[in-house]
N, C-alpha and C. Protein backbone atom coordinates (compact mmCIF):
# COMPACT_ATOMS: atom_id res chain seq x y z
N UNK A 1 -5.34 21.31 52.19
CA UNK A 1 -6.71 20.93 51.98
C UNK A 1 -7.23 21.40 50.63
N UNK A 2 -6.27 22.36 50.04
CA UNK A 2 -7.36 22.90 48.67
C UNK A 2 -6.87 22.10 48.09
N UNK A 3 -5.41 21.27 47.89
CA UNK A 3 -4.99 20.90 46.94
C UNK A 3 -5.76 19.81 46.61
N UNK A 4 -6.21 18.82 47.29
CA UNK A 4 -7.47 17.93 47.00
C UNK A 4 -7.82 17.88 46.21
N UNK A 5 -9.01 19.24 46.50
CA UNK A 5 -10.30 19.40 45.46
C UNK A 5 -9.80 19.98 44.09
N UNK A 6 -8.80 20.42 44.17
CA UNK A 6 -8.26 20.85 43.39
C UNK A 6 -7.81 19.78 42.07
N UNK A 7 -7.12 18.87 42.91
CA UNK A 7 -6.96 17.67 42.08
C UNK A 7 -7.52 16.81 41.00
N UNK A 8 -8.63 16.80 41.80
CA UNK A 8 -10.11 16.01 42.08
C UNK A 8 -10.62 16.48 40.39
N UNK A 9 -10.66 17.73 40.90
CA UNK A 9 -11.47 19.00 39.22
C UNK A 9 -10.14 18.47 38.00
N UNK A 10 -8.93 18.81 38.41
CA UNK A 10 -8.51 18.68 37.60
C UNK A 10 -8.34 17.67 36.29
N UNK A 11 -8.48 15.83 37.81
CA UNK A 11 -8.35 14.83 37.21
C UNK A 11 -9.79 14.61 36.14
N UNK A 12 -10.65 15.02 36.88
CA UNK A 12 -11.78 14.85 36.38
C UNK A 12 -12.33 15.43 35.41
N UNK A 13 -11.76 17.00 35.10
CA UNK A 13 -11.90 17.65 33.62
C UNK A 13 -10.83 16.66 32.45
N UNK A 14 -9.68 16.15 32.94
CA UNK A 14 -8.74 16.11 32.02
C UNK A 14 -9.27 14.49 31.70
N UNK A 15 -9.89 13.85 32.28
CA UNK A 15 -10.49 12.28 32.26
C UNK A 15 -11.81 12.86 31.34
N UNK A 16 -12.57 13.43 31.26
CA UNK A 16 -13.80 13.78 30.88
C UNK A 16 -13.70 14.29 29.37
N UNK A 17 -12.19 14.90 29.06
CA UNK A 17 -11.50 15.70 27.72
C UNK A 17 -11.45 14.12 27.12
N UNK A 18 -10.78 13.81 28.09
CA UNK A 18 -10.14 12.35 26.95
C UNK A 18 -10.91 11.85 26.71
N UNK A 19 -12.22 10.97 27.06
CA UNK A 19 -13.35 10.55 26.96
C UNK A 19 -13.91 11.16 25.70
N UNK A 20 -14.50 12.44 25.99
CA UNK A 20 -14.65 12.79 25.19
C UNK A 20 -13.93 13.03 23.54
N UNK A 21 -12.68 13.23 23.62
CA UNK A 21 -11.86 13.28 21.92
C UNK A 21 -11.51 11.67 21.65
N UNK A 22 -12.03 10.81 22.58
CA UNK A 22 -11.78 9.50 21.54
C UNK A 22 -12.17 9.08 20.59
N UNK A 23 -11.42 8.52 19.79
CA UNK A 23 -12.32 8.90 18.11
C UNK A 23 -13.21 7.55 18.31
N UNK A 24 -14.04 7.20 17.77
CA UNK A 24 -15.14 5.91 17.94
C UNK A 24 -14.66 4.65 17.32
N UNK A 25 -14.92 3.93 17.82
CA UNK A 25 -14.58 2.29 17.35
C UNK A 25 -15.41 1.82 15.71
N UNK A 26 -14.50 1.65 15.28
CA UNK A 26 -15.04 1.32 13.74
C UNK A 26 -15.60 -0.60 14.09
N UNK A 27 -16.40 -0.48 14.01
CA UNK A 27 -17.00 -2.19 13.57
C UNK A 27 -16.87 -2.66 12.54
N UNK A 28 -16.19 -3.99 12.48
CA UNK A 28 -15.78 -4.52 11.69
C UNK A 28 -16.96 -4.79 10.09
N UNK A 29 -16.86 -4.41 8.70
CA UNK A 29 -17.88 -4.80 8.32
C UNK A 29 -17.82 -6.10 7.47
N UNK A 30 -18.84 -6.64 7.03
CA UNK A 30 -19.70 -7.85 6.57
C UNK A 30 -18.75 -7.83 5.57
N UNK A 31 -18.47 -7.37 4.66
CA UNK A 31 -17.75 -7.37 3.33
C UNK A 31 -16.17 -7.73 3.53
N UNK A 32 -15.37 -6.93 4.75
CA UNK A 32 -13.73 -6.95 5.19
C UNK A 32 -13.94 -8.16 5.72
N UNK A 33 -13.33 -9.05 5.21
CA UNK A 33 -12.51 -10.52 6.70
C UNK A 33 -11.80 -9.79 7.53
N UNK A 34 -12.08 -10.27 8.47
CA UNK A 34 -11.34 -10.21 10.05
C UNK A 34 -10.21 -10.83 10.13
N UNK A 35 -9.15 -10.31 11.10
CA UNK A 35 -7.50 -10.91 10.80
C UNK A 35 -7.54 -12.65 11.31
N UNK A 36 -8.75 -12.55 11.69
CA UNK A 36 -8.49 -14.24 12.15
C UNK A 36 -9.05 -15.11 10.66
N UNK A 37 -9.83 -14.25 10.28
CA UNK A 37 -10.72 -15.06 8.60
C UNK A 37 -9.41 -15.34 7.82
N UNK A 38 -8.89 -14.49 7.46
CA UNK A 38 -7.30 -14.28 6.74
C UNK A 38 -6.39 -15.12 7.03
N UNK A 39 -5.79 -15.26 8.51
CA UNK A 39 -5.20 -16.23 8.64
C UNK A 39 -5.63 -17.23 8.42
N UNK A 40 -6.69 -17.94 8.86
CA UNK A 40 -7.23 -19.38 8.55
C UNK A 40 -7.29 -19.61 6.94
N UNK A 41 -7.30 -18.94 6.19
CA UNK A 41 -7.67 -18.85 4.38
C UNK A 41 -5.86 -18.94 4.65
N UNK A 42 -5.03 -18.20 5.02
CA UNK A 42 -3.65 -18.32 4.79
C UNK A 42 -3.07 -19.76 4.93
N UNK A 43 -3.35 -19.91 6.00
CA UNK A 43 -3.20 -21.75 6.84
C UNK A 43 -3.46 -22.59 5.98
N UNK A 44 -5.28 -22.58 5.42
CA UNK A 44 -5.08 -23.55 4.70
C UNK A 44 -4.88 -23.57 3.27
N UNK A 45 -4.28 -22.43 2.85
CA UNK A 45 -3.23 -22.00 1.62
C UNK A 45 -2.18 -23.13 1.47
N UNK A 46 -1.63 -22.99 3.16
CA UNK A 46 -0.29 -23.92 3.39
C UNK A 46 -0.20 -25.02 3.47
N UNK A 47 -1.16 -25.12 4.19
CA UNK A 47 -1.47 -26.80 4.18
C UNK A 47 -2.32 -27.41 3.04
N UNK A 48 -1.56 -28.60 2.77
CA UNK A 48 -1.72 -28.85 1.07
C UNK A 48 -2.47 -30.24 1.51
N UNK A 49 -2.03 -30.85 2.07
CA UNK A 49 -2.92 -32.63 2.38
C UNK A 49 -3.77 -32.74 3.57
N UNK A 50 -4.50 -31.43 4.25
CA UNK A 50 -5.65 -30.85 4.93
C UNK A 50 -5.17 -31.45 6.28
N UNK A 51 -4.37 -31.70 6.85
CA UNK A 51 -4.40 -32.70 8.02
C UNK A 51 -4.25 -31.70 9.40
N UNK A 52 -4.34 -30.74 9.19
CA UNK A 52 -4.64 -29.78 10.25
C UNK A 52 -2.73 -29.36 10.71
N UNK A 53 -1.91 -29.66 9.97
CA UNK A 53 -0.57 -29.49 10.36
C UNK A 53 0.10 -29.30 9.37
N UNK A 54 0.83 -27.93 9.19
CA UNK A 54 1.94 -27.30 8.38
C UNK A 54 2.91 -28.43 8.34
N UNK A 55 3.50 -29.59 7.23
CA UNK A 55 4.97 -29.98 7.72
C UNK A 55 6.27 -28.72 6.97
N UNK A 56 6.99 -29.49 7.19
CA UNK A 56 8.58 -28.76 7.01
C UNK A 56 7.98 -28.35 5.00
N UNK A 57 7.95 -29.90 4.60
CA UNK A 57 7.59 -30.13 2.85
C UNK A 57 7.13 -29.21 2.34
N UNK A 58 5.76 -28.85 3.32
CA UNK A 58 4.25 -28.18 3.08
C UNK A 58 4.77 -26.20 3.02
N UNK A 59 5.78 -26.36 3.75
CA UNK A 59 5.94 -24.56 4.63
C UNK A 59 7.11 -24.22 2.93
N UNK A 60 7.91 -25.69 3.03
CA UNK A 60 8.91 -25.08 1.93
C UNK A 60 8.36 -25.20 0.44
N UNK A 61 7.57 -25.68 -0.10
CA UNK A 61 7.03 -25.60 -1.15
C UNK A 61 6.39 -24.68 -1.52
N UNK A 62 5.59 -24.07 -0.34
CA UNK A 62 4.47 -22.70 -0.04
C UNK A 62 5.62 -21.44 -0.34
N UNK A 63 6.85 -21.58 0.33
CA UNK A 63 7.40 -20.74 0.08
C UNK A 63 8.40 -20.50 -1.12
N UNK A 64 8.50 -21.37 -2.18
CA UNK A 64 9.54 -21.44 -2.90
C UNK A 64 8.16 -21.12 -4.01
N UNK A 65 6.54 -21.37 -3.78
CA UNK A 65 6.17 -20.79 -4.76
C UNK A 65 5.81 -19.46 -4.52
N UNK A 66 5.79 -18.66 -3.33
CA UNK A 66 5.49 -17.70 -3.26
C UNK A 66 7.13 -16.29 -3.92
N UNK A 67 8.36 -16.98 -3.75
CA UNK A 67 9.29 -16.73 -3.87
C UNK A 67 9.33 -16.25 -5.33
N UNK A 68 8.58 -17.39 -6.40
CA UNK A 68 8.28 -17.59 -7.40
C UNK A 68 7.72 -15.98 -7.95
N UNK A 69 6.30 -16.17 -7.35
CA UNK A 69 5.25 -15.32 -7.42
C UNK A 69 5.72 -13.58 -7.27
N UNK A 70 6.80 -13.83 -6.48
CA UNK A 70 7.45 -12.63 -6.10
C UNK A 70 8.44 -11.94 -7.31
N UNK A 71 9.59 -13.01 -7.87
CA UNK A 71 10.12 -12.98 -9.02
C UNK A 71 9.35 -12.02 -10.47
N UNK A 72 8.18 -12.70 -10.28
CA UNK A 72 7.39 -12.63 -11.24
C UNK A 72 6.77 -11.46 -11.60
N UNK A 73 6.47 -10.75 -10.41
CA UNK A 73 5.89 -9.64 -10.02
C UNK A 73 7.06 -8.61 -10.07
N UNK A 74 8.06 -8.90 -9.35
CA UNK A 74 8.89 -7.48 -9.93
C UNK A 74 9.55 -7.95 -11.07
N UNK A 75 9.20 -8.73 -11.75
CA UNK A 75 10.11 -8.83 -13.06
C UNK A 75 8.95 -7.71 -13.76
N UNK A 76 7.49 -8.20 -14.14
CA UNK A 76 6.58 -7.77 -14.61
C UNK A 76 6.62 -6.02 -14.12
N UNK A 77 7.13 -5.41 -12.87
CA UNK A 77 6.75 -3.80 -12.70
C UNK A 77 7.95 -3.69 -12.83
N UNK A 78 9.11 -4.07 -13.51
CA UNK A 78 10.32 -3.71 -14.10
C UNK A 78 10.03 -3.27 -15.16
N UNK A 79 9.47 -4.00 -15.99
CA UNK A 79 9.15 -4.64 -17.10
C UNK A 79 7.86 -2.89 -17.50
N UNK A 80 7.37 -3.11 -16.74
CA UNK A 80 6.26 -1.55 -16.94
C UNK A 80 7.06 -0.14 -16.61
N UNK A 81 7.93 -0.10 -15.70
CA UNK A 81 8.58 0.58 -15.33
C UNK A 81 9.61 1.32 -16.48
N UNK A 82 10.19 0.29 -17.52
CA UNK A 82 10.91 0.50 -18.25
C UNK A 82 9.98 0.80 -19.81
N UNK A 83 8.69 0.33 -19.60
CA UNK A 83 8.00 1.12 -20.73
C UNK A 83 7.36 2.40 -20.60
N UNK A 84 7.26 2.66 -18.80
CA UNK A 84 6.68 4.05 -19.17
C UNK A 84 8.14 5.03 -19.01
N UNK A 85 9.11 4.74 -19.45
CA UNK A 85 10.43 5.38 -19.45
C UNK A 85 10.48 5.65 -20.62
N UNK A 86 10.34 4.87 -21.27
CA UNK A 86 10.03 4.91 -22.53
C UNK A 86 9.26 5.38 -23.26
N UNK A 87 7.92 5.55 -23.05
CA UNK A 87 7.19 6.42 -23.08
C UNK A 87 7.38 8.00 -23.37
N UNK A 88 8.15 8.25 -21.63
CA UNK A 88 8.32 9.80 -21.14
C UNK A 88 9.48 10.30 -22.18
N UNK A 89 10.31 9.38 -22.56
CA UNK A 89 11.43 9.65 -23.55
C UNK A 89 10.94 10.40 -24.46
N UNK A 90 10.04 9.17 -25.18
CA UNK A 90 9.19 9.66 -26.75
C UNK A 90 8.39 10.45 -26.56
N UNK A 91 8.16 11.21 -25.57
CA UNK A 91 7.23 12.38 -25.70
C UNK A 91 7.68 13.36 -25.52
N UNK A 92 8.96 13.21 -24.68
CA UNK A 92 9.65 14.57 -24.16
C UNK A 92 10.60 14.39 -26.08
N UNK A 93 10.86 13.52 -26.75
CA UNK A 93 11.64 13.64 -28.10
C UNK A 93 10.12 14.70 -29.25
N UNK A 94 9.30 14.23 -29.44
CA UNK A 94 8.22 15.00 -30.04
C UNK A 94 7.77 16.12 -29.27
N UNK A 95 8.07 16.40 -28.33
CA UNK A 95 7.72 17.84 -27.70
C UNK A 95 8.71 18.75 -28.16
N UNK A 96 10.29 18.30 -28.26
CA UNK A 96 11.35 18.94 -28.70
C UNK A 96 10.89 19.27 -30.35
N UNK A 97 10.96 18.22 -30.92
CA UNK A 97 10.73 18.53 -32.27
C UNK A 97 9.60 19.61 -32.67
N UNK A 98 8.86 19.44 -31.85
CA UNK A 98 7.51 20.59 -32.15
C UNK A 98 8.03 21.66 -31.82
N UNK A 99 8.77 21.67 -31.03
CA UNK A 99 9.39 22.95 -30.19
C UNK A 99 10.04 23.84 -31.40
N UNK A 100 11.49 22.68 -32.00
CA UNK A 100 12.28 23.11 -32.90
C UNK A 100 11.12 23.11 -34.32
N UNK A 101 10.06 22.95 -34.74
CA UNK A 101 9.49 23.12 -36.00
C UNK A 101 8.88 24.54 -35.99
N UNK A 102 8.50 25.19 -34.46
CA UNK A 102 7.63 26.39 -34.00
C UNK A 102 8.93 27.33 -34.71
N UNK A 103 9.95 26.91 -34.10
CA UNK A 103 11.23 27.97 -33.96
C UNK A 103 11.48 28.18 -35.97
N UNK A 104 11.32 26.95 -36.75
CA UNK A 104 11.81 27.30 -37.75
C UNK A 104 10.72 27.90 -38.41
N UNK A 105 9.65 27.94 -38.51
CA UNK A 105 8.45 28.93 -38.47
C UNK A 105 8.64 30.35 -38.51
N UNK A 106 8.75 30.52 -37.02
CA UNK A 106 8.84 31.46 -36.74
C UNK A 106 10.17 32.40 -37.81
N UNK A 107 11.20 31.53 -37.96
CA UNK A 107 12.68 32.30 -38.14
C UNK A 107 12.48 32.97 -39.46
N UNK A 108 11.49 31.63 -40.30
CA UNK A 108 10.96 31.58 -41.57
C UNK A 108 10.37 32.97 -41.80
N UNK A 109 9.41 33.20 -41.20
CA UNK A 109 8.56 34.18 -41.02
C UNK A 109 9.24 35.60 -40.53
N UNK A 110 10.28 35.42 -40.34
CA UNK A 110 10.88 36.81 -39.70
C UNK A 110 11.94 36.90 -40.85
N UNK A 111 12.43 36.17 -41.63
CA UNK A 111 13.12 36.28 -42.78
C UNK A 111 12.78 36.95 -44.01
């Protein structure tokens, strides 16, 4: 018979915890599209002659330019990638040289 009430408290503190630490529902705002706004802007991305239907033509053209778009994009952060390498080179080369001009300074000066 205790185990009951016992239960009872338990379920009911540990239901009342959870309740309580749920973090709150974010509402969607005015400014973010909603995943359904997105898709429909995606859809009719795809569909090119409005007729309310993706064909085969429509899906592979969409995708051979997005394929495109893709190319393009990591060609371009290759392309940055290899100038800030370049970059880090030429600075770490003039950091040396300053390094080695301090040193002949110095040697100068102790001579």
């Amino acid at each position: 018979m205790k185990i009951v009430p016992s239960f009872l408290v338990t379920a009911f503190l540990v239901g009342t915890a959870t309740f309580a630490s749920a973090k709150p529902v974010r509402v969607a705002d005015g400014d973010k599209p909603t995943k359904h706004e997105r898709m429909v802007a995606r859809f009719d991305k795809i569909d090119a002659d409005d007729d309310g239907m993706i064909s085969r033509a429509e899906f592979t053209a969409h995708h051979k330019e997005r394929m495109q778009n893709r190319k393009e994009r990591k060609a371009d952060k290759a392309e940055k990638k290899a100038d800030r390498k370049a970059d880090k080179a030429q600075k770490r080369q003039a950091k040396k040289q300053l390094r080695r001009a301090k040193l002949r300074t110095k040697a100068a000066k102790a001579a």
